[in-house]
C-alpha atoms as a PDB file:
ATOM      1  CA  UNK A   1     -38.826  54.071  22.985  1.00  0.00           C
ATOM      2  CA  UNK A   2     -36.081  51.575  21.364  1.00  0.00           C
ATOM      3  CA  UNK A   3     -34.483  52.658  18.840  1.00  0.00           C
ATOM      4  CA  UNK A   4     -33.907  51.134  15.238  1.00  0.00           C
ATOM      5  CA  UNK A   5     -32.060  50.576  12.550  1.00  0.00           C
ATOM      6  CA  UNK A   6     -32.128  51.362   8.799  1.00  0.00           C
ATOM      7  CA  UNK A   7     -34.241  47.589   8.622  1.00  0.00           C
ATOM      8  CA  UNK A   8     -36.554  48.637  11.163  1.00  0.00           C
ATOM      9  CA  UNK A   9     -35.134  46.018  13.535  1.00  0.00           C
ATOM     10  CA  UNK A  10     -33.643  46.970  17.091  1.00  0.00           C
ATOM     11  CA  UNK A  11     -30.193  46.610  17.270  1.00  0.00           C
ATOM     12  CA  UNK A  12     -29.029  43.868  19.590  1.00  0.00           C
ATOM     13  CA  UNK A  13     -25.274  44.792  20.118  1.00  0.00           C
ATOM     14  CA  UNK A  14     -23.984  41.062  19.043  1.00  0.00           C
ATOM     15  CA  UNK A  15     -22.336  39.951  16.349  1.00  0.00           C
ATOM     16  CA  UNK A  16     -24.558  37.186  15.380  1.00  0.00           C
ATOM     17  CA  UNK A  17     -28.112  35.698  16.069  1.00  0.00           C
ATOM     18  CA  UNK A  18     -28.455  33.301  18.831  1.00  0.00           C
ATOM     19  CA  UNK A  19     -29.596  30.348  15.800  1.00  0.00           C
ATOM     20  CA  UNK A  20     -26.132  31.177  14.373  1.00  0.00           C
ATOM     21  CA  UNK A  21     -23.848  31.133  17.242  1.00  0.00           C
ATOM     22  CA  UNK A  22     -25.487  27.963  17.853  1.00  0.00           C
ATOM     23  CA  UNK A  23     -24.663  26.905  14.894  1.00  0.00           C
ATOM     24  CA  UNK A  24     -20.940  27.914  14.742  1.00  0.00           C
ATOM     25  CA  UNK A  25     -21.159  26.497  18.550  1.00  0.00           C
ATOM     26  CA  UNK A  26     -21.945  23.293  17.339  1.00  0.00           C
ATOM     27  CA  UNK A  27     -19.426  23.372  14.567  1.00  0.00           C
ATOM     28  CA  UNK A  28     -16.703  23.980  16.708  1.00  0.00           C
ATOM     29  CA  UNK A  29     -17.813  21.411  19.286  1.00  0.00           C
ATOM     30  CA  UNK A  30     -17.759  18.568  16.137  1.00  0.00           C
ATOM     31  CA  UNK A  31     -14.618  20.010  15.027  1.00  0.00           C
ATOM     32  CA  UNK A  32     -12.597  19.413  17.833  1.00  0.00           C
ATOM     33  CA  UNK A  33     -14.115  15.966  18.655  1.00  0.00           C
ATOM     34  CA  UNK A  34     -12.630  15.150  15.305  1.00  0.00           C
ATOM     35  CA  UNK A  35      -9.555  16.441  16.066  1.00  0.00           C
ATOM     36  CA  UNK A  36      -9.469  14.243  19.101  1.00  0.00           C
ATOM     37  CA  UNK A  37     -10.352  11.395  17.436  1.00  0.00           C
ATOM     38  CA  UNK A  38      -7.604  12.113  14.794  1.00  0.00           C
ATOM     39  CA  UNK A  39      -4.882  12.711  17.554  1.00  0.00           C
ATOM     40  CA  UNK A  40      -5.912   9.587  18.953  1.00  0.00           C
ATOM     41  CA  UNK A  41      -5.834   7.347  16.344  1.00  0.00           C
ATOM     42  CA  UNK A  42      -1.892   9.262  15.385  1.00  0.00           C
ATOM     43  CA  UNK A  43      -0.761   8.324  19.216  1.00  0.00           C
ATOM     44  CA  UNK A  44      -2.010   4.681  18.622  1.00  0.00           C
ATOM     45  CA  UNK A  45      -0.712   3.996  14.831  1.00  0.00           C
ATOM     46  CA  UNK A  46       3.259   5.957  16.277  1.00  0.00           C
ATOM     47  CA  UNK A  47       2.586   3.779  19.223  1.00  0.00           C
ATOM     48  CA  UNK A  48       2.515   0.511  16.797  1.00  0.00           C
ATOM     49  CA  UNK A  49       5.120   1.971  14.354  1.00  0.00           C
ATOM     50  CA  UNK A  50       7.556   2.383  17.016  1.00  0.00           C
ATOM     51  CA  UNK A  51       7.237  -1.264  18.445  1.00  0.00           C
ATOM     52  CA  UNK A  52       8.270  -2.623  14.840  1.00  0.00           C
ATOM     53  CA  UNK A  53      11.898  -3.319  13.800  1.00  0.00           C
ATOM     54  CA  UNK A  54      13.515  -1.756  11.081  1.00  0.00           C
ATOM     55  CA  UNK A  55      13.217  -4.933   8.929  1.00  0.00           C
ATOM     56  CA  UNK A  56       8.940  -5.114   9.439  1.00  0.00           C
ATOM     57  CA  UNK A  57       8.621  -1.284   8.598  1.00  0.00           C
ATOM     58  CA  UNK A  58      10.729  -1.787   5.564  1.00  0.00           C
ATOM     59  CA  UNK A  59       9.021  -4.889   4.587  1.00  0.00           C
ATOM     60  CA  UNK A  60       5.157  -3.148   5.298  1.00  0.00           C
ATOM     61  CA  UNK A  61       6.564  -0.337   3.332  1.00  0.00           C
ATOM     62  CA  UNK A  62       7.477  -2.468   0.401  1.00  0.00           C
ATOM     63  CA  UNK A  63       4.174  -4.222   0.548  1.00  0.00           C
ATOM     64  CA  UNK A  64       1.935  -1.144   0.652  1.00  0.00           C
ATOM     65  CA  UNK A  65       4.265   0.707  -2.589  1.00  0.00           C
ATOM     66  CA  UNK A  66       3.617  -2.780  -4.591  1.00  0.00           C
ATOM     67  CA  UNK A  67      -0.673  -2.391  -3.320  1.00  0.00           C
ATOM     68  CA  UNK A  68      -0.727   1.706  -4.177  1.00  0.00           C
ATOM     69  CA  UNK A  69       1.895   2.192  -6.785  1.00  0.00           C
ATOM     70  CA  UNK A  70      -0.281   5.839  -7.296  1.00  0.00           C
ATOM     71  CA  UNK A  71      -0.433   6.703  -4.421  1.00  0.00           C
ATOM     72  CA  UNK A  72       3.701   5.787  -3.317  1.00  0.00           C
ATOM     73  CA  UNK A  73       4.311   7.814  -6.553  1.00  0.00           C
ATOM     74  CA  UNK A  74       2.139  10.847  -6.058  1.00  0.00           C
ATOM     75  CA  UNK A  75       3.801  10.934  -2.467  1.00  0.00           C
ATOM     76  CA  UNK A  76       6.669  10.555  -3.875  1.00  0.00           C
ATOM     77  CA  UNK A  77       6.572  13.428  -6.387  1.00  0.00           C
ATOM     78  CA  UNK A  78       4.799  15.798  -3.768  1.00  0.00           C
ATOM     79  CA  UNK A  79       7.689  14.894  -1.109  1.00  0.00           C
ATOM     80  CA  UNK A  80      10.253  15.984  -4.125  1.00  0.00           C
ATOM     81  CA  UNK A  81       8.348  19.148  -5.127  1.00  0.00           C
ATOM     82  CA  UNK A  82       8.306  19.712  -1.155  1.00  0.00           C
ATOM     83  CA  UNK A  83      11.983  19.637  -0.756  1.00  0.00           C
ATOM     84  CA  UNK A  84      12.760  21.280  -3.634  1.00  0.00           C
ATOM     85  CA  UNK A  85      11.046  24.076  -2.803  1.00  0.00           C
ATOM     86  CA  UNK A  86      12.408  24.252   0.986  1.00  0.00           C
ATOM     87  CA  UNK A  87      15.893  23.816  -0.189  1.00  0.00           C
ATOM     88  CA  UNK A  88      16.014  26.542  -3.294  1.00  0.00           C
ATOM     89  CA  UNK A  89      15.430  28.992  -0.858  1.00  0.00           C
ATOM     90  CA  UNK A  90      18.155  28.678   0.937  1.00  0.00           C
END
């Protein structure tokens, strides 16, 4: 005779039911696909970035700050806030 729990089901000694390990299986398989992807895509754009001069990274940085003034501010603000921070501690 097996024996039960409180539920009335057997206890099966895991720590989750074979749908959800599937499912966090899955989930972790997607995730680091991504992640590959992402690391790809990094090594390629560095890969570019580093082939430029100095003058065509200035001049693509000018152009993208006059396309996304927002966005060059917000970055701008958060890279302040960012050093602020690192550099009160000390």
């Amino acid at each position: 005779m097996t024996q039960t729990d409180s539920s009335g089901h057997e206890p099966s000694g895991r720590f989750a039911p074979d749908p959800v390990r599937e499912v966090l299986s899955s989930l972790g398989s997607a995730a680091g696909e991504k992640a590959k992807e992402i690391l790809t895509a990094s090594r390629e754009k560095f890969e570019q970035i580093r082939k430029k001069s100095l003058e065509d990274l200035y001049n693509d940085t000018k152009t993208y700050i006059r396309e996304n003034p927002g966005k060059s501010l917000l970055g701008a603000l958060a890279a302040g806030f960012i050093l602020g921070k690192i550099l009160r501690r000390r």
